[in-house]
PDB file of N, CA and C in Angstrom:
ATOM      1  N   UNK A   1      -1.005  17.347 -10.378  1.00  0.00           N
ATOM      2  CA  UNK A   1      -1.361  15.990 -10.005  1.00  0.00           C
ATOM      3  C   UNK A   1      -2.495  16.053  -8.982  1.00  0.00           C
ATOM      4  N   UNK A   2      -3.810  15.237  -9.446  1.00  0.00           N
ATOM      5  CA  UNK A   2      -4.693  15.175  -8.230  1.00  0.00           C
ATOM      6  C   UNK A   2      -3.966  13.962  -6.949  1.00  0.00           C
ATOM      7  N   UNK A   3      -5.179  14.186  -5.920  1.00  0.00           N
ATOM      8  CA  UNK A   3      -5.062  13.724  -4.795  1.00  0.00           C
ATOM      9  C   UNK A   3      -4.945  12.358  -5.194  1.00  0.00           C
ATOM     10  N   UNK A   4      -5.944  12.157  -6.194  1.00  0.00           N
ATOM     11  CA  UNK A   4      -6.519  10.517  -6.285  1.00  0.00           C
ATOM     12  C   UNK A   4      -5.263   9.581  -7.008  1.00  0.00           C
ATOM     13  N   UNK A   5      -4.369  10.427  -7.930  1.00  0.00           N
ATOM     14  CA  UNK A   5      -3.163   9.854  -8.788  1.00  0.00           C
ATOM     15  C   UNK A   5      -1.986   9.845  -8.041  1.00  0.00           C
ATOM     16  N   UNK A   6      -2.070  10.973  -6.880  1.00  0.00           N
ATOM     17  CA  UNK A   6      -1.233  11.063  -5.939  1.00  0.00           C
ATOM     18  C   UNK A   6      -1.446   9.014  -4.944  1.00  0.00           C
ATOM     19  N   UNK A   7      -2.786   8.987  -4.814  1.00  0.00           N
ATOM     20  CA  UNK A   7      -2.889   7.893  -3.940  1.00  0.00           C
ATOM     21  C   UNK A   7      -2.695   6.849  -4.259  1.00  0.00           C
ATOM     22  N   UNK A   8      -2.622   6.658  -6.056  1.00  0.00           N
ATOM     23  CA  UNK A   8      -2.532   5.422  -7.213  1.00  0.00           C
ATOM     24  C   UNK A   8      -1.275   5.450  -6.946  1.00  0.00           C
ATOM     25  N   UNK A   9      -0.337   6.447  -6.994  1.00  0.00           N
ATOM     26  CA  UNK A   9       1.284   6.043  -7.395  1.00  0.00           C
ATOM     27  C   UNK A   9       1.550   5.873  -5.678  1.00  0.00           C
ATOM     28  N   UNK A  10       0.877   6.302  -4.780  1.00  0.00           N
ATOM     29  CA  UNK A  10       1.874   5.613  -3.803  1.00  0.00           C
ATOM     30  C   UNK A  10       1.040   4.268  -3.052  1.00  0.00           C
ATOM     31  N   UNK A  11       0.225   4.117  -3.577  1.00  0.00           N
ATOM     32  CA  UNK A  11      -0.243   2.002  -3.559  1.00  0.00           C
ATOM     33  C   UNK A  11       0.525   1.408  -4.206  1.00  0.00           C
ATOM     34  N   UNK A  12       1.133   1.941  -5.716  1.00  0.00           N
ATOM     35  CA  UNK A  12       1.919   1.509  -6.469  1.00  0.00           C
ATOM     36  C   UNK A  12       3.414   1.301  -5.706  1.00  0.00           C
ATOM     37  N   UNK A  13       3.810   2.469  -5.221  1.00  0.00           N
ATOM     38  CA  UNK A  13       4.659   2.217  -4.076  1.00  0.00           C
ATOM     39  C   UNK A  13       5.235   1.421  -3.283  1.00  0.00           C
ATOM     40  N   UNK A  14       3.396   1.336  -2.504  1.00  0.00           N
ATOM     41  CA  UNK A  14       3.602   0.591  -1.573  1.00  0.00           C
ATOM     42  C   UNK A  14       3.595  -0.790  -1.367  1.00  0.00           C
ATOM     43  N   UNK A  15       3.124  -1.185  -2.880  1.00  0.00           N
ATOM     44  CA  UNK A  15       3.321  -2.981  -3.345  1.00  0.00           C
ATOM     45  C   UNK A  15       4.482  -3.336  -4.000  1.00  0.00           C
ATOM     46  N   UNK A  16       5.392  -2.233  -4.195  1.00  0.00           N
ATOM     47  CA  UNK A  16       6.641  -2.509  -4.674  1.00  0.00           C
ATOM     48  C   UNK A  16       7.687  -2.896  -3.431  1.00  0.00           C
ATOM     49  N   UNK A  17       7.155  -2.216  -2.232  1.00  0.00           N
ATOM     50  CA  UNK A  17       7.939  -2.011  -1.045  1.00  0.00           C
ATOM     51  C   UNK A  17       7.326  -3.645  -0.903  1.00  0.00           C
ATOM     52  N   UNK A  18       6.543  -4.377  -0.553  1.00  0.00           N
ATOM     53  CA  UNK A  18       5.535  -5.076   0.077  1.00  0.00           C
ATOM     54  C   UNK A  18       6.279  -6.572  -0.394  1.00  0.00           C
ATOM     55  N   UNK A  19       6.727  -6.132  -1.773  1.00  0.00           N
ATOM     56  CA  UNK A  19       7.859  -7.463  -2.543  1.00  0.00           C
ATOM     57  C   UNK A  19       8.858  -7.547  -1.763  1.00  0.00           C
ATOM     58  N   UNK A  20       9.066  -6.279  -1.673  1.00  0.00           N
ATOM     59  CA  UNK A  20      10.733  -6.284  -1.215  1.00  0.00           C
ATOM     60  C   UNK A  20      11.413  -6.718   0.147  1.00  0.00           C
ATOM     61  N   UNK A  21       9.797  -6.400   0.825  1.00  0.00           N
ATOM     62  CA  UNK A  21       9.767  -6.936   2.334  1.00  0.00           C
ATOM     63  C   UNK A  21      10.091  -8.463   2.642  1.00  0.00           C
ATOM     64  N   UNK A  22       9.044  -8.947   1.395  1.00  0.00           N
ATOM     65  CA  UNK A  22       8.683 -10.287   1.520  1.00  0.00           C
ATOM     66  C   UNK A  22      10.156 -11.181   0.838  1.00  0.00           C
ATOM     67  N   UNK A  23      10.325 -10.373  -0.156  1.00  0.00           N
ATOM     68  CA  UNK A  23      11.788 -11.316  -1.225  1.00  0.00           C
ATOM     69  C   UNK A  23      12.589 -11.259   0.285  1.00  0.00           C
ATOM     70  N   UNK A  24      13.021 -10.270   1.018  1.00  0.00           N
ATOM     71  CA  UNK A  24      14.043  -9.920   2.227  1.00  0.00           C
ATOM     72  C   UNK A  24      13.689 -11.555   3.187  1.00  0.00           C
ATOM     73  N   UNK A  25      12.502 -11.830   3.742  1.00  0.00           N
ATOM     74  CA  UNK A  25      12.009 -12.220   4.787  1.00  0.00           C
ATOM     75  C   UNK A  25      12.435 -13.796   4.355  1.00  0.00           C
ATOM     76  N   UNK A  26      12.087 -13.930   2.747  1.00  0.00           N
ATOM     77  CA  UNK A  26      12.103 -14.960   2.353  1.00  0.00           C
ATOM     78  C   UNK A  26      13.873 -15.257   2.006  1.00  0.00           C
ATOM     79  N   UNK A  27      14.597 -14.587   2.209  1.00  0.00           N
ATOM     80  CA  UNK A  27      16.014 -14.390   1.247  1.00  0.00           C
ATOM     81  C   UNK A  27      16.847 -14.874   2.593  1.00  0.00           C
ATOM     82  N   UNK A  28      16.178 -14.214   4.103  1.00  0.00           N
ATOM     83  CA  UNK A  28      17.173 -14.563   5.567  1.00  0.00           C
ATOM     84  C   UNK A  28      17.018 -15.649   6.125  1.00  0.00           C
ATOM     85  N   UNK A  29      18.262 -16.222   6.684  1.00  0.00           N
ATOM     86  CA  UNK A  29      18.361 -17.464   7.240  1.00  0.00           C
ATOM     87  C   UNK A  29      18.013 -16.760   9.231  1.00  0.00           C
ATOM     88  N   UNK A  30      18.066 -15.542   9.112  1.00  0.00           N
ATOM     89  CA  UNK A  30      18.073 -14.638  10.774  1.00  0.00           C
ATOM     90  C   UNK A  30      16.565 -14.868  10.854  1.00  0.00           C
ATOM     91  N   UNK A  31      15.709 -15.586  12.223  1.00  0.00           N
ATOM     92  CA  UNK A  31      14.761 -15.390  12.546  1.00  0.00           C
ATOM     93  C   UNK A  31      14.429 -14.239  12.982  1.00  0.00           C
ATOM     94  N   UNK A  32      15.011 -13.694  13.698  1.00  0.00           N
ATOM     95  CA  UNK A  32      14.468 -12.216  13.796  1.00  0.00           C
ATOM     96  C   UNK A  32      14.554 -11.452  12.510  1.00  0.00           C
ATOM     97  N   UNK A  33      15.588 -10.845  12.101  1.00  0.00           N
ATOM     98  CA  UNK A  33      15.224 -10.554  10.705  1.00  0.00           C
ATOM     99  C   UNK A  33      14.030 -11.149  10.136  1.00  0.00           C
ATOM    100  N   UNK A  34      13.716 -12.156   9.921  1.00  0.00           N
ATOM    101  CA  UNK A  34      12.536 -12.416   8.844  1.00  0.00           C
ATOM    102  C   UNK A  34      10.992 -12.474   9.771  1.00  0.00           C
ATOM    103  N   UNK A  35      10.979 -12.273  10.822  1.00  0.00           N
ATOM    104  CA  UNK A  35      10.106 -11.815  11.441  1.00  0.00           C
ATOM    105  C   UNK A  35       9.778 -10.265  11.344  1.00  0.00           C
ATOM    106  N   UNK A  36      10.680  -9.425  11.646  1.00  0.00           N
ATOM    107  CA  UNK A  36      10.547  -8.095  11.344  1.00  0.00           C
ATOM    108  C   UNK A  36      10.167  -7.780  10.166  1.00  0.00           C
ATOM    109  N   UNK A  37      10.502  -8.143   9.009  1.00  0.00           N
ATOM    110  CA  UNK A  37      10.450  -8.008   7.996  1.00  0.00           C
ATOM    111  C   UNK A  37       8.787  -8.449   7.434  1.00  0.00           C
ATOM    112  N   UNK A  38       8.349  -9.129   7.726  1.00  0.00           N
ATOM    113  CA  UNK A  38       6.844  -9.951   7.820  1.00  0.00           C
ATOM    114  C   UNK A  38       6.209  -9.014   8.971  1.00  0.00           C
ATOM    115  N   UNK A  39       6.864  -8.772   9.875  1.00  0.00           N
ATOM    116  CA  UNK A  39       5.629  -7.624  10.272  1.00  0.00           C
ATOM    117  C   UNK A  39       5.692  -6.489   9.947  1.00  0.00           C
ATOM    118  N   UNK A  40       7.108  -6.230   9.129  1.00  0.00           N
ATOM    119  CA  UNK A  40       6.879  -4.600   8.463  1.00  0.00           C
ATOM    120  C   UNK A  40       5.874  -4.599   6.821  1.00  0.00           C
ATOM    121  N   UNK A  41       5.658  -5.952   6.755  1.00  0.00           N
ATOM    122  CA  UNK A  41       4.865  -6.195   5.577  1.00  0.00           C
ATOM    123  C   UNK A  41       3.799  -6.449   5.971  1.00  0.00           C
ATOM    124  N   UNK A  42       3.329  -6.790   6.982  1.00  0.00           N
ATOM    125  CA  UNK A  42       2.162  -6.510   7.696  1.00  0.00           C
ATOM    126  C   UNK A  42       1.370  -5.335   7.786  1.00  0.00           C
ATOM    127  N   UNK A  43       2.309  -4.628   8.481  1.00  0.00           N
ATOM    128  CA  UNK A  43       2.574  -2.943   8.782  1.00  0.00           C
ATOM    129  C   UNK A  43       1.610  -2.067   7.696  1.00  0.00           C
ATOM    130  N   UNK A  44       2.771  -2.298   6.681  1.00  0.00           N
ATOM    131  CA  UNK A  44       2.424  -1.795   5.101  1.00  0.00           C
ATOM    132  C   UNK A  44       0.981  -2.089   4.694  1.00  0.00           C
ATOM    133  N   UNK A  45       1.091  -3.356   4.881  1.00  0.00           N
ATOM    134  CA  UNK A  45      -1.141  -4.047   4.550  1.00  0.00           C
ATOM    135  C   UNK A  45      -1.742  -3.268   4.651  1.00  0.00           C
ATOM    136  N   UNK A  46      -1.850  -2.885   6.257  1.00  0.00           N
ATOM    137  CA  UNK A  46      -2.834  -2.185   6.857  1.00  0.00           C
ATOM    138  C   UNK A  46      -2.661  -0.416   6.140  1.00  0.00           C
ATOM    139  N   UNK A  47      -1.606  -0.472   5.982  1.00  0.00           N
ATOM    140  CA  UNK A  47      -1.524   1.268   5.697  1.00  0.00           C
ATOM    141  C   UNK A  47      -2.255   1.354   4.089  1.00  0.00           C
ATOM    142  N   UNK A  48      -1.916   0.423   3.361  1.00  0.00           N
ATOM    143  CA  UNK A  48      -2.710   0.164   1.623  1.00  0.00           C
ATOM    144  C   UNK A  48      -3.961  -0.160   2.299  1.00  0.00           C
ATOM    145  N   UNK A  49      -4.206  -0.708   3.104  1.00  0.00           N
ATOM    146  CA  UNK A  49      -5.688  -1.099   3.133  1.00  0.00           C
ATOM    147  C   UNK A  49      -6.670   0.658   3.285  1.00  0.00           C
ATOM    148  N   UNK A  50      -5.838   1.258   4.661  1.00  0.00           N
ATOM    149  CA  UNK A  50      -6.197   2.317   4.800  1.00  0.00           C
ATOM    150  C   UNK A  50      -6.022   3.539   3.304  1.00  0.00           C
ATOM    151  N   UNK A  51      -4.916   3.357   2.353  1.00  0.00           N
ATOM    152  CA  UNK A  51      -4.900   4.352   0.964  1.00  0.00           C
ATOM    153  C   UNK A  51      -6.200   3.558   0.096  1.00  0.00           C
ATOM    154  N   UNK A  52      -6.518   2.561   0.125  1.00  0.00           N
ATOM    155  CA  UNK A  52      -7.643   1.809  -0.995  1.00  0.00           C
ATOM    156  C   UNK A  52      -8.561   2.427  -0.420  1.00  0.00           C
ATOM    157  N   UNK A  53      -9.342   2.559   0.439  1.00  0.00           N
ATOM    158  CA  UNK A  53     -10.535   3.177   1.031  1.00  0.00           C
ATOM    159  C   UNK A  53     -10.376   3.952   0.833  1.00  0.00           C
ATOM    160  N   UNK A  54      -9.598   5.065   1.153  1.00  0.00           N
ATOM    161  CA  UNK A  54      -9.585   6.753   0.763  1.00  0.00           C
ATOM    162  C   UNK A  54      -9.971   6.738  -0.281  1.00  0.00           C
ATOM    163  N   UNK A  55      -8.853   5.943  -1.783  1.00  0.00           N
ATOM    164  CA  UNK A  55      -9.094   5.761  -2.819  1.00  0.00           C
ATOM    165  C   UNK A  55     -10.693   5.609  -3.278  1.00  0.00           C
ATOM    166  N   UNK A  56     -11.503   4.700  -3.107  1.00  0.00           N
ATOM    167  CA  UNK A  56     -12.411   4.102  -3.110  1.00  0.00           C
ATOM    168  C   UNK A  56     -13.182   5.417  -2.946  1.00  0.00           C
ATOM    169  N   UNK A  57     -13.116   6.015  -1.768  1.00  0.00           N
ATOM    170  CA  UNK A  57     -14.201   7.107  -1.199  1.00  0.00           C
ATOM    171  C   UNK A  57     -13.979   8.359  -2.341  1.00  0.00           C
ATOM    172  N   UNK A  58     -12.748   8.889  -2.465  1.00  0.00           N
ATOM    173  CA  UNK A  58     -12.676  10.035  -3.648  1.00  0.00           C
ATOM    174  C   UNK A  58     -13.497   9.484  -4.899  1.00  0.00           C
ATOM    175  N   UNK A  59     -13.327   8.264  -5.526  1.00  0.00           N
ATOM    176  CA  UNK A  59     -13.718   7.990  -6.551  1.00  0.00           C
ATOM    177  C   UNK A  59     -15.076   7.688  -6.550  1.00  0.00           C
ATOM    178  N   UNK A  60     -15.982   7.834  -5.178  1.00  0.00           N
ATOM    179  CA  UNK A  60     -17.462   7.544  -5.054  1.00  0.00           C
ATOM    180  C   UNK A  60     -17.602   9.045  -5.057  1.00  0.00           C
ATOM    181  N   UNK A  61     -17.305   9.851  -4.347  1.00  0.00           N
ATOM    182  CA  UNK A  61     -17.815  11.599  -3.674  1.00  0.00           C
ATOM    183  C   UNK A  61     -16.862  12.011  -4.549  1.00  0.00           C
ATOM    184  N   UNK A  62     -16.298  11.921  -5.511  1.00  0.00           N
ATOM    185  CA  UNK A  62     -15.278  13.129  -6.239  1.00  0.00           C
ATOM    186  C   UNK A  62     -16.426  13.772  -7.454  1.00  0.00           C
ATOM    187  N   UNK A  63     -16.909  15.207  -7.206  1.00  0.00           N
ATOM    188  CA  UNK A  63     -17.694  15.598  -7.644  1.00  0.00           C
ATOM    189  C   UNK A  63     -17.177  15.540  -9.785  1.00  0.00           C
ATOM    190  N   UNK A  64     -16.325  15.686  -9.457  1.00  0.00           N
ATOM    191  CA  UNK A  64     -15.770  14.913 -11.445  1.00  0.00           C
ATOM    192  C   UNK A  64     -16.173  13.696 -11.917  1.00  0.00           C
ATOM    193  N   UNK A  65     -16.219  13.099 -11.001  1.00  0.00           N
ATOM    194  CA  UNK A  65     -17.067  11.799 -11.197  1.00  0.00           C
ATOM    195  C   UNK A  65     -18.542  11.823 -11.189  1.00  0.00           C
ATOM    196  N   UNK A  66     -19.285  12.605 -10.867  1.00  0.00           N
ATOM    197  CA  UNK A  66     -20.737  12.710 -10.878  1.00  0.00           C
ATOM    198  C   UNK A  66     -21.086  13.053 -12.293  1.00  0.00           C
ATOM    199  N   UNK A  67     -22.639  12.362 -12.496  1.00  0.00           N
ATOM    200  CA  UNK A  67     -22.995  13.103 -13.582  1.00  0.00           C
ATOM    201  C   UNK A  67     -24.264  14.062 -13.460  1.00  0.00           C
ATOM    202  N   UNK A  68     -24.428  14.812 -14.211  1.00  0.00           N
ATOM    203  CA  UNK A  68     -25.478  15.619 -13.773  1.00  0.00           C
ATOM    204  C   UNK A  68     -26.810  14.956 -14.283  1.00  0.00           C
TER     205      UNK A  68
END
């Protein structure tokens, strides 16, 4: 498995988690609970935001991708 399929399945991951946060946040009558939960889906954003760029960058500089 490359790096780059490695980074596809865990965005894939991490938008599965990102539901689950949100179905949770949306499912509690506990304000704290559904606060936590919205900032652990927050949390998560930023960390996919940070795997899409990596993503993005392998698939610009990944010398398999070049053509000669």
């Amino acid at each position: 498995m490359t790096v780059q399929s490695d980074l596809e399945k865990a965005m894939a991951y991490c938008e599965a988690i990102k539901g689950s946060y949100a179905m949770m946040a949306h499912s509690t009558e506990d304000q704290q609970a559904k606060q936590m939960f919205n900032s652990m889906k927050a949390d998560l954003e930023k960390h996919m935001e940070f795997l899409s760029g990596r993503l993005e960058y392998l698939s610009q500089n990944n010398e398999l991708n070049k053509k000669n």
